[in-house]
PDB file of N, CA and C in Angstrom:
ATOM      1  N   UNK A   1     -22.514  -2.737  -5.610  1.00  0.00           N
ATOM      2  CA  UNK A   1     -21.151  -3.212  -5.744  1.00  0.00           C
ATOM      3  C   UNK A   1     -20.576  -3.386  -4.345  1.00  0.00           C
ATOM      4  N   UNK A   2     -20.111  -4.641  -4.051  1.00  0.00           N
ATOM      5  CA  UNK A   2     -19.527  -4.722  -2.958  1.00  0.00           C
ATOM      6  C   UNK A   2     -17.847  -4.447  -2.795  1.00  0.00           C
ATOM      7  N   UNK A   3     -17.536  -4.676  -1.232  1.00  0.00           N
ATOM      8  CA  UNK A   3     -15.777  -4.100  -1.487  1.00  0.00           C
ATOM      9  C   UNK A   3     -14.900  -5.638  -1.652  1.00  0.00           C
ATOM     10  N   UNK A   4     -15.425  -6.303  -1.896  1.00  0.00           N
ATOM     11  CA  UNK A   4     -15.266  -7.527  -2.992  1.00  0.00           C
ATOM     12  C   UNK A   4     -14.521  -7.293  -4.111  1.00  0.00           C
ATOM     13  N   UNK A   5     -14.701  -5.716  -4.915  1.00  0.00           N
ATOM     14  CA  UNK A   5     -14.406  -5.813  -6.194  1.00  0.00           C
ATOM     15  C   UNK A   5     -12.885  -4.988  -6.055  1.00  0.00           C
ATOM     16  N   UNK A   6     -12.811  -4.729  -5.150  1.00  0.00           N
ATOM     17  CA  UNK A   6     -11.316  -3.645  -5.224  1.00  0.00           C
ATOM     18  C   UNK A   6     -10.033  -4.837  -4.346  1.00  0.00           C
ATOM     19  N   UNK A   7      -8.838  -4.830  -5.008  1.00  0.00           N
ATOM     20  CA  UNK A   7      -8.384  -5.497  -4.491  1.00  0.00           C
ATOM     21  C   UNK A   7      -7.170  -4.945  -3.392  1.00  0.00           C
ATOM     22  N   UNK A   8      -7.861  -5.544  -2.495  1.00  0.00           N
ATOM     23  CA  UNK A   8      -7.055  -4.846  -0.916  1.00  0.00           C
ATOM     24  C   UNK A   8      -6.481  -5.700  -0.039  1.00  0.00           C
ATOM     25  N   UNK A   9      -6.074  -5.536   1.124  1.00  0.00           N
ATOM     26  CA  UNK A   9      -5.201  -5.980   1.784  1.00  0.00           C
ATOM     27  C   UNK A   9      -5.209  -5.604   3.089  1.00  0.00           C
ATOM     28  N   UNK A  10      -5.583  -6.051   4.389  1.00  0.00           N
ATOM     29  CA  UNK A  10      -5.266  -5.302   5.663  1.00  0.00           C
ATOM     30  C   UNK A  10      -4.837  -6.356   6.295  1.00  0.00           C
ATOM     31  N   UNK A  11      -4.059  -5.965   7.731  1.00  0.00           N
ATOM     32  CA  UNK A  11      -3.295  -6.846   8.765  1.00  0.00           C
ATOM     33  C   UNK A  11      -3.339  -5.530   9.488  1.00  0.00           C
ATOM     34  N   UNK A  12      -2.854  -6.308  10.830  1.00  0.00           N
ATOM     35  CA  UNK A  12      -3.183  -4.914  12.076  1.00  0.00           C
ATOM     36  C   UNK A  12      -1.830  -5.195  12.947  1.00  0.00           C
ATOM     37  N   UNK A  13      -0.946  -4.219  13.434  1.00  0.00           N
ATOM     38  CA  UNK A  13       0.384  -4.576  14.112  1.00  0.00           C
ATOM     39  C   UNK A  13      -0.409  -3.799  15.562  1.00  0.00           C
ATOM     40  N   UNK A  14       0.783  -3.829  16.326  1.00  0.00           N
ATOM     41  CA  UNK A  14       0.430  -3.474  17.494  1.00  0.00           C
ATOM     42  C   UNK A  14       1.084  -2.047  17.803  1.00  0.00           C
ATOM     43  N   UNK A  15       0.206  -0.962  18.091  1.00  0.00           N
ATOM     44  CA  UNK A  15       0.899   0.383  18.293  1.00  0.00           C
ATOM     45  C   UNK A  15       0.429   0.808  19.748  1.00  0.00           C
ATOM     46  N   UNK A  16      -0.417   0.064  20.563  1.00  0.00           N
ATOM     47  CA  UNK A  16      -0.951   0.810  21.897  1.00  0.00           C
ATOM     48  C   UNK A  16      -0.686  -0.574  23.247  1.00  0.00           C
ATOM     49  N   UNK A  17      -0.912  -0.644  24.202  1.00  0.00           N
ATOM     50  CA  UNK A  17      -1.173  -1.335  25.148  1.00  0.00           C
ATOM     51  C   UNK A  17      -2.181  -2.409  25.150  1.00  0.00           C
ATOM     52  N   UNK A  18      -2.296  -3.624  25.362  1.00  0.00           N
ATOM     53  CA  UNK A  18      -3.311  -4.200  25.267  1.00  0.00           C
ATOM     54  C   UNK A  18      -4.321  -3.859  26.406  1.00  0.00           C
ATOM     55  N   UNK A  19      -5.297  -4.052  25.871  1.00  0.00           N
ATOM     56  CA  UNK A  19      -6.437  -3.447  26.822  1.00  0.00           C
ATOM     57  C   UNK A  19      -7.000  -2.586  26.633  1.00  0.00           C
ATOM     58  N   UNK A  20      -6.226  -1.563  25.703  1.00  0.00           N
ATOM     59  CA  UNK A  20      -6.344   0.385  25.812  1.00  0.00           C
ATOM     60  C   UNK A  20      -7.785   0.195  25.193  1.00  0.00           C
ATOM     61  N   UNK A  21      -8.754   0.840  25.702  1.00  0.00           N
ATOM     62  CA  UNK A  21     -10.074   1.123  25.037  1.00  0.00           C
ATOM     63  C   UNK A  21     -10.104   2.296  23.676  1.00  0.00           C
ATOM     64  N   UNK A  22     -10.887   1.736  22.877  1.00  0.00           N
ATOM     65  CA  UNK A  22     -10.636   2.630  21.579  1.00  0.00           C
ATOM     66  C   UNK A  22     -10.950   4.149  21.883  1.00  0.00           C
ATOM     67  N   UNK A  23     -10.687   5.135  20.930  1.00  0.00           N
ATOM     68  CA  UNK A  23     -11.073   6.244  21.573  1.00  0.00           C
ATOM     69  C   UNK A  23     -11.404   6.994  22.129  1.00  0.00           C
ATOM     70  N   UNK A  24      -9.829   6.859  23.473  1.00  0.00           N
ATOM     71  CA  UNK A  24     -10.048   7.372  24.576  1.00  0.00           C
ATOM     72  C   UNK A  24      -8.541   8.134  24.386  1.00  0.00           C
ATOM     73  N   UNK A  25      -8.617   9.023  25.516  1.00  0.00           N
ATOM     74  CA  UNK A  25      -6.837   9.951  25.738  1.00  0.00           C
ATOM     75  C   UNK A  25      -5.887   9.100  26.146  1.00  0.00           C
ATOM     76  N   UNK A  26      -6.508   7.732  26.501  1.00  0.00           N
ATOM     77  CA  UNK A  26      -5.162   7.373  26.482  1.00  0.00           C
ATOM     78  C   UNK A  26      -4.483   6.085  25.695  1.00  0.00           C
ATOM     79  N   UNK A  27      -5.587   6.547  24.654  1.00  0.00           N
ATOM     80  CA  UNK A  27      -5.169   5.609  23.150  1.00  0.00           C
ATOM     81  C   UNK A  27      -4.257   6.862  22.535  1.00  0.00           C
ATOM     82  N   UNK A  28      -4.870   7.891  22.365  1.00  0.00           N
ATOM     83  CA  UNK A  28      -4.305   9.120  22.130  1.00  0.00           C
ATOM     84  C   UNK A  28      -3.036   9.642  22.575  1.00  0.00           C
ATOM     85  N   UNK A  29      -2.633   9.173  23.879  1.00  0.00           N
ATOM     86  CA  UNK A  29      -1.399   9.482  24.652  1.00  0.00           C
ATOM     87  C   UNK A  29      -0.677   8.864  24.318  1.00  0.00           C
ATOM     88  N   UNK A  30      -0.563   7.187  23.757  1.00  0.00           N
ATOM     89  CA  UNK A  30       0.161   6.426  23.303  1.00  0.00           C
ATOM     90  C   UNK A  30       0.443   6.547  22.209  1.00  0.00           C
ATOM     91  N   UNK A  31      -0.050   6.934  21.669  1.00  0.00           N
ATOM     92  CA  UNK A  31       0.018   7.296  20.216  1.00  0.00           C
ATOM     93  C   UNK A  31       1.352   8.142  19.973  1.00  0.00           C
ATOM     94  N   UNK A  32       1.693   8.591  20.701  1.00  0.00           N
ATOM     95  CA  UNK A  32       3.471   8.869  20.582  1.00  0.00           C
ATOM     96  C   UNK A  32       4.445   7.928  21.424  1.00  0.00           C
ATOM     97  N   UNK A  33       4.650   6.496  21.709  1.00  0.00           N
ATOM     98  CA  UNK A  33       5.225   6.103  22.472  1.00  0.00           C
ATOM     99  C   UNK A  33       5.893   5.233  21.635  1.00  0.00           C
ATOM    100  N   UNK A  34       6.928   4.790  21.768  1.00  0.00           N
ATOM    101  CA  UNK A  34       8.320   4.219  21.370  1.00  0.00           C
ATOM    102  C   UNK A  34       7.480   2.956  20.718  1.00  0.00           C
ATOM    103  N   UNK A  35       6.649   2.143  21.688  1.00  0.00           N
ATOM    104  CA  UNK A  35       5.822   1.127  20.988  1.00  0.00           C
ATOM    105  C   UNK A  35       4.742   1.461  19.281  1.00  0.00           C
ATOM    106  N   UNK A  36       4.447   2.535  19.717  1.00  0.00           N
ATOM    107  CA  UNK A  36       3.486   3.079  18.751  1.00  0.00           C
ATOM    108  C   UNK A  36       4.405   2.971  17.579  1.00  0.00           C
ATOM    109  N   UNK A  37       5.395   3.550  17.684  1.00  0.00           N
ATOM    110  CA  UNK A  37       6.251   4.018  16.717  1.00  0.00           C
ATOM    111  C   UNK A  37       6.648   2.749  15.904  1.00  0.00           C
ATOM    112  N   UNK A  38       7.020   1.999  17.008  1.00  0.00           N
ATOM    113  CA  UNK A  38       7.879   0.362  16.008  1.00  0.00           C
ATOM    114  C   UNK A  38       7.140   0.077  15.541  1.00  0.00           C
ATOM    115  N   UNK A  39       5.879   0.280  16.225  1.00  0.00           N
ATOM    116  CA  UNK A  39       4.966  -0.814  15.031  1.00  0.00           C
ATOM    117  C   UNK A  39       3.980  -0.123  13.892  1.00  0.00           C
ATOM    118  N   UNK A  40       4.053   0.954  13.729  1.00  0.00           N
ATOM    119  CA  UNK A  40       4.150   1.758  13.018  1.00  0.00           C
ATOM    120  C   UNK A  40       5.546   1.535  11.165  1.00  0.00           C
ATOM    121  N   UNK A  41       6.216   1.207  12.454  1.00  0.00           N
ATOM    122  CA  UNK A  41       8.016   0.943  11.199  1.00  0.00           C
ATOM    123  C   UNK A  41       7.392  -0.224  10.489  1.00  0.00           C
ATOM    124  N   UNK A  42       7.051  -1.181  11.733  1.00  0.00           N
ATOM    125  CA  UNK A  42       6.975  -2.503  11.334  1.00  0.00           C
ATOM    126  C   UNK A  42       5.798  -2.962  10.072  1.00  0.00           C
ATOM    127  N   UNK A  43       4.697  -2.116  10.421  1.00  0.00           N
ATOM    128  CA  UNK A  43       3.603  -2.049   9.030  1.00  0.00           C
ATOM    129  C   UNK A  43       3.895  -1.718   7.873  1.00  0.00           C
ATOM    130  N   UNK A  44       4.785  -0.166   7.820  1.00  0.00           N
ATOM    131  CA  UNK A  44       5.371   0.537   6.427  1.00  0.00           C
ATOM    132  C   UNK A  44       6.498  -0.651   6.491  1.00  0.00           C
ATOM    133  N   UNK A  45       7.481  -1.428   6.800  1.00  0.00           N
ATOM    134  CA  UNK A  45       8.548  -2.057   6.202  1.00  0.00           C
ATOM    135  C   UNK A  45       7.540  -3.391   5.661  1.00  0.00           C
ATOM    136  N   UNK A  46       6.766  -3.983   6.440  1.00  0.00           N
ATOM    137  CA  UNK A  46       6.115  -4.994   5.498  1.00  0.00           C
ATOM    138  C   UNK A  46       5.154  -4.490   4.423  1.00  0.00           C
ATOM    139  N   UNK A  47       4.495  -3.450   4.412  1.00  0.00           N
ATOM    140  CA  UNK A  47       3.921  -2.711   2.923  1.00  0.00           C
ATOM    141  C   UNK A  47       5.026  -2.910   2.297  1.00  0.00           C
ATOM    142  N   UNK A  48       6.507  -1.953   2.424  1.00  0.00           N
ATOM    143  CA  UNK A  48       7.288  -2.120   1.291  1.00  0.00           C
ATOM    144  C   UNK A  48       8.051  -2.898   0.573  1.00  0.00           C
ATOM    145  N   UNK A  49       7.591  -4.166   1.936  1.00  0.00           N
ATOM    146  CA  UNK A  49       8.439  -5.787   1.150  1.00  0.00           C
ATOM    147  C   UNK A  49       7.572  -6.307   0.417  1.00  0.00           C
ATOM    148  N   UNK A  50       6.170  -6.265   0.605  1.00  0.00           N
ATOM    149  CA  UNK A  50       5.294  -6.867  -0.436  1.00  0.00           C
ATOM    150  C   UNK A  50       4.908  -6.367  -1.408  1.00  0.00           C
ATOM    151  N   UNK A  51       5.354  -4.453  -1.633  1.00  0.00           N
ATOM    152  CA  UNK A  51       5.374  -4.584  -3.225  1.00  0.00           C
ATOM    153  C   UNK A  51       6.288  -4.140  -3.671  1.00  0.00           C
ATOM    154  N   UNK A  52       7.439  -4.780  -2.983  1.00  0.00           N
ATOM    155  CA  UNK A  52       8.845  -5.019  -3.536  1.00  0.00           C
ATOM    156  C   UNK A  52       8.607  -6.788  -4.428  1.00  0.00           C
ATOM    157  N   UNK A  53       8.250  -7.496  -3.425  1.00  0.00           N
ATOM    158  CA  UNK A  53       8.233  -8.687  -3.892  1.00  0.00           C
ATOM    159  C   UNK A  53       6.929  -8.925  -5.048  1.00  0.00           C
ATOM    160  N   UNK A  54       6.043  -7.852  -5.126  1.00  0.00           N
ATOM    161  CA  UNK A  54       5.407  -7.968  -5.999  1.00  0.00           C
ATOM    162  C   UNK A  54       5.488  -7.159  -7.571  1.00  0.00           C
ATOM    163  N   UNK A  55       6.508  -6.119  -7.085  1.00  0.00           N
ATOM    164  CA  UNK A  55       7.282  -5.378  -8.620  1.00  0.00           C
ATOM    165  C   UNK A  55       8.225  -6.244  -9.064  1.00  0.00           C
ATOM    166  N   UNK A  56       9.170  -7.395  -8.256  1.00  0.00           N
ATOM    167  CA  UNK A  56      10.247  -7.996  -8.915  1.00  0.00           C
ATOM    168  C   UNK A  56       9.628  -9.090  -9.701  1.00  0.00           C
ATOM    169  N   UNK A  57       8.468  -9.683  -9.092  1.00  0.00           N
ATOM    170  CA  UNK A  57       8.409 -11.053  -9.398  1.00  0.00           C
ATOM    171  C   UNK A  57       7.090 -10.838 -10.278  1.00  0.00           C
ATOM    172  N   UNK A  58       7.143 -10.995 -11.710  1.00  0.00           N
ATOM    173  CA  UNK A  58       6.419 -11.279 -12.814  1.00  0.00           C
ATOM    174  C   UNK A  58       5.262 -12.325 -12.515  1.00  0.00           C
ATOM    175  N   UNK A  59       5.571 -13.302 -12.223  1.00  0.00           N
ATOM    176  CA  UNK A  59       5.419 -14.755 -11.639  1.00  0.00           C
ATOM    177  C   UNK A  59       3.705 -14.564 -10.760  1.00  0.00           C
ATOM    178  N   UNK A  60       4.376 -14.003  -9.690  1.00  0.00           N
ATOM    179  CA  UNK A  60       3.466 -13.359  -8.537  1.00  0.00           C
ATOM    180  C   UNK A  60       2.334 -12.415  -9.000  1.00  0.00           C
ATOM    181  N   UNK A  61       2.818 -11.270  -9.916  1.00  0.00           N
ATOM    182  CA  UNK A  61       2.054 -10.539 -11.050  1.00  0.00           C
ATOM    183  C   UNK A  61       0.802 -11.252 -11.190  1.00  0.00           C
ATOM    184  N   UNK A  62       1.221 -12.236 -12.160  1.00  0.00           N
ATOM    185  CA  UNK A  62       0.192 -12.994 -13.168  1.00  0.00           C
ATOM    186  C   UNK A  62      -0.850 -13.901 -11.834  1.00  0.00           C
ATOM    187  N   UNK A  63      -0.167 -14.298 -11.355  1.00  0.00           N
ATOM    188  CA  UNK A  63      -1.292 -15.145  -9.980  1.00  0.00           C
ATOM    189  C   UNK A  63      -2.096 -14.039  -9.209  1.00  0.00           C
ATOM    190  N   UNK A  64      -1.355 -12.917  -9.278  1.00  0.00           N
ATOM    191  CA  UNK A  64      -2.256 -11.865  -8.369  1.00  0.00           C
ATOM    192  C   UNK A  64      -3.309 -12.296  -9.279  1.00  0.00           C
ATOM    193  N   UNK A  65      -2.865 -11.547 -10.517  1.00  0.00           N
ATOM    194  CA  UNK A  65      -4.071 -10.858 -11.716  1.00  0.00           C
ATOM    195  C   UNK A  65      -4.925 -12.066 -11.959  1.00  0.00           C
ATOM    196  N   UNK A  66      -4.248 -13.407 -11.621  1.00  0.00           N
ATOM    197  CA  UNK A  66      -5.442 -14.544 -12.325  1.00  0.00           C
ATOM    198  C   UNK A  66      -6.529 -14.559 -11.035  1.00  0.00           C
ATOM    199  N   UNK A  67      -5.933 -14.749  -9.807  1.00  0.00           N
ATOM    200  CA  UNK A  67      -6.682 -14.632  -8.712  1.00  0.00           C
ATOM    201  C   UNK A  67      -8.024 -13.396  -8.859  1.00  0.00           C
ATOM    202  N   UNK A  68      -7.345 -12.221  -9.092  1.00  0.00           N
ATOM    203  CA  UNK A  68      -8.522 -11.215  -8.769  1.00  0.00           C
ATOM    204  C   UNK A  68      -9.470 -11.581 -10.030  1.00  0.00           C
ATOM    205  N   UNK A  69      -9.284 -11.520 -11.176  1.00  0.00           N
ATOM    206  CA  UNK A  69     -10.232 -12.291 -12.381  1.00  0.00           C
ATOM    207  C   UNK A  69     -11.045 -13.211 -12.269  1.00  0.00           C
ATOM    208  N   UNK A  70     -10.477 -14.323 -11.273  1.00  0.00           N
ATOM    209  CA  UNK A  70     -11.361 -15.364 -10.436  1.00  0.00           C
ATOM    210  C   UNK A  70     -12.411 -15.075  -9.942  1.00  0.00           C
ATOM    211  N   UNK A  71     -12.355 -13.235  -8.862  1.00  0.00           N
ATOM    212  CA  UNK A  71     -12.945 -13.560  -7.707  1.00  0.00           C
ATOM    213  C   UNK A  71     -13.765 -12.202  -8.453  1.00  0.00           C
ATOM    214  N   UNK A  72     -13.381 -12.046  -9.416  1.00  0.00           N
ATOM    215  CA  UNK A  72     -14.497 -10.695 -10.056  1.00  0.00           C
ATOM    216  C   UNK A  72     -15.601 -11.802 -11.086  1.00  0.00           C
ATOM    217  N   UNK A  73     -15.173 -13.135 -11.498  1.00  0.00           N
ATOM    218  CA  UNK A  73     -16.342 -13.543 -11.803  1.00  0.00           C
ATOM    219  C   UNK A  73     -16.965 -13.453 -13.330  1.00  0.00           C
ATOM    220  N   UNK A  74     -15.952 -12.695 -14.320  1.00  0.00           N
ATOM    221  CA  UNK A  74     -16.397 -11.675 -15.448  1.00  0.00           C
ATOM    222  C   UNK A  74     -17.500 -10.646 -15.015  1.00  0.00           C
ATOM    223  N   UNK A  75     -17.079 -10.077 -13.630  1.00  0.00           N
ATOM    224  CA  UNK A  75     -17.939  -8.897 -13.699  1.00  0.00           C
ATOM    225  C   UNK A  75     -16.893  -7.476 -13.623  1.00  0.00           C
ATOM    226  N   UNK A  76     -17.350  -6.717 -14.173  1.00  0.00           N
ATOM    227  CA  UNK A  76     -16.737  -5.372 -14.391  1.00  0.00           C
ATOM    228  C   UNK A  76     -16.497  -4.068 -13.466  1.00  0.00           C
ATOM    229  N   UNK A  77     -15.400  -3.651 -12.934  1.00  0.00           N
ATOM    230  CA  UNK A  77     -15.275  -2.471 -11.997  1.00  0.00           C
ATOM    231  C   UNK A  77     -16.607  -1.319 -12.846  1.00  0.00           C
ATOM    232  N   UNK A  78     -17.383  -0.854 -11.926  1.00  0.00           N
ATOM    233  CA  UNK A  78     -18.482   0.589 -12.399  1.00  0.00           C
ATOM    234  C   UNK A  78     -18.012   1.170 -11.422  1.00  0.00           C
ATOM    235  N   UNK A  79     -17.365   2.467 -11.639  1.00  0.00           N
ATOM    236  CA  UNK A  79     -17.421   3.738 -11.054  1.00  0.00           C
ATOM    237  C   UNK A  79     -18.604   4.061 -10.359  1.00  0.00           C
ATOM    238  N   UNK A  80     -19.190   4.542  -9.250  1.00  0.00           N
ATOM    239  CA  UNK A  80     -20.349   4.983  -8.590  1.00  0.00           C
ATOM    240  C   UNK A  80     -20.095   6.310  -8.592  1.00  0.00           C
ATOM    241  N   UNK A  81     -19.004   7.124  -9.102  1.00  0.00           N
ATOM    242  CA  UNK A  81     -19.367   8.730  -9.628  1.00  0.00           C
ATOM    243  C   UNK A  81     -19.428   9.007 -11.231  1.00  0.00           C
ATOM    244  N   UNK A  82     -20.196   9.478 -11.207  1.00  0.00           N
ATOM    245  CA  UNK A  82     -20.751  10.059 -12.528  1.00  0.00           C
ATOM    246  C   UNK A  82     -19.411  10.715 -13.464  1.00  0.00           C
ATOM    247  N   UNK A  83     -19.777  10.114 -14.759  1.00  0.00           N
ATOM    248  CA  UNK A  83     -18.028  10.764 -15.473  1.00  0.00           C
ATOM    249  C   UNK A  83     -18.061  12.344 -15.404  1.00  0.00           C
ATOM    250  N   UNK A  84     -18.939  13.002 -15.276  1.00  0.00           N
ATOM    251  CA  UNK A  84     -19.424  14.464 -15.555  1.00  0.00           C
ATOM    252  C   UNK A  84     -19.357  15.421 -14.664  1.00  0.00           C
ATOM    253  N   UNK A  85     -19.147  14.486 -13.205  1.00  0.00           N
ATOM    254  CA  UNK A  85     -19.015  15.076 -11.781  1.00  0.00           C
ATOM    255  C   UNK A  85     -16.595  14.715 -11.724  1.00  0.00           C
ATOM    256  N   UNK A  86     -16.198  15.762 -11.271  1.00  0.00           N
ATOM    257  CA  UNK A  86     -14.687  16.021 -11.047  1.00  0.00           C
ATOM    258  C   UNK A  86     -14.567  16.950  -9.934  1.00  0.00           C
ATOM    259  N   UNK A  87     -13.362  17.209  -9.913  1.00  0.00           N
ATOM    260  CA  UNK A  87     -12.837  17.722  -9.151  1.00  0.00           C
ATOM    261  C   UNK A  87     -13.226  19.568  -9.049  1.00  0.00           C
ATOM    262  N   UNK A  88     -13.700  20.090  -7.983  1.00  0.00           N
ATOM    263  CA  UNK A  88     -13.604  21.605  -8.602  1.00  0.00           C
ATOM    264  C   UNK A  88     -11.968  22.306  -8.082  1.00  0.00           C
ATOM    265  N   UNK A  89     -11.775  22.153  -9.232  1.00  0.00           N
ATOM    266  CA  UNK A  89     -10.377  23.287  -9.082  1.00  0.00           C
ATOM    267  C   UNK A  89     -10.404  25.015  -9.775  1.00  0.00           C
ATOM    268  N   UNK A  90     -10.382  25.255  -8.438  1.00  0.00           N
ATOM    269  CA  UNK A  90     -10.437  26.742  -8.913  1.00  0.00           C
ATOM    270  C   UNK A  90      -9.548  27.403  -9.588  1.00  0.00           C
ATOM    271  N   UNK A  91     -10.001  28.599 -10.603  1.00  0.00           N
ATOM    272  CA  UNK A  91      -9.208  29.291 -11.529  1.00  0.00           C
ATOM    273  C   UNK A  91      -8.125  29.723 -11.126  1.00  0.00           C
ATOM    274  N   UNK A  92      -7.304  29.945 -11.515  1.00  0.00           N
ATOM    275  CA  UNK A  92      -5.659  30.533 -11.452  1.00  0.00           C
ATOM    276  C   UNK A  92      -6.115  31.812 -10.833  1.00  0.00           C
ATOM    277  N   UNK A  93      -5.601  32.145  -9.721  1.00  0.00           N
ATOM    278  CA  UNK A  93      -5.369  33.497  -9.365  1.00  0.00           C
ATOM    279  C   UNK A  93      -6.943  34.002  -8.418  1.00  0.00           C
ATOM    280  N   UNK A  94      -7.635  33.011  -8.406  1.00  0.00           N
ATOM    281  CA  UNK A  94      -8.953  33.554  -7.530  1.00  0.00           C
ATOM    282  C   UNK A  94      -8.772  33.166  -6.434  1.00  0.00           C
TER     283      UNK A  94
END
């Protein structure tokens, strides 16, 4: 099963310096800086406009849902964990 079948979404804003080499201290150092932060705002406020605009609008709904039906093909989401395998949650009080 490829990641074809889950329907997702990414875009990338800008939170560091251009240039900054990936995991280094001073990707890490930026990582609290006024820039980091806006664009940080700026990702969560466009997440919450698009499924704002996608809870109001019915419309949009149905084109999502015809779209992903399209691109699944009549093939079916399969779980790759076993129904029999869960969560272990331990007993009350141990």
């Amino acid at each position: 099963m490829s990641a074809g079948f889950c329907p997702t979404q990414m875009f990338s804003v800008v939170t560091l310096a251009t240039g900054t080499p990936g995991h280094t201290w001073q990707w890490v150092a930026q990582g609290k800086s006024h820039l980091a932060k806006e664009g940080m705002f700026y990702a969560a406020r466009t997440l919450a406009g698009a499924a704002i605009d996608i809870v109001m609008d019915s419309e949009l709904q149905d084109r999502i849902k015809a779209d992903f039906d399209a691109r699944m093909n009549g093939q079916k989401y399969v779980c790759p964990i076993l129904p029999e395998i869960g969560p272990r949650i331990p007993a009350k009080g141990k």
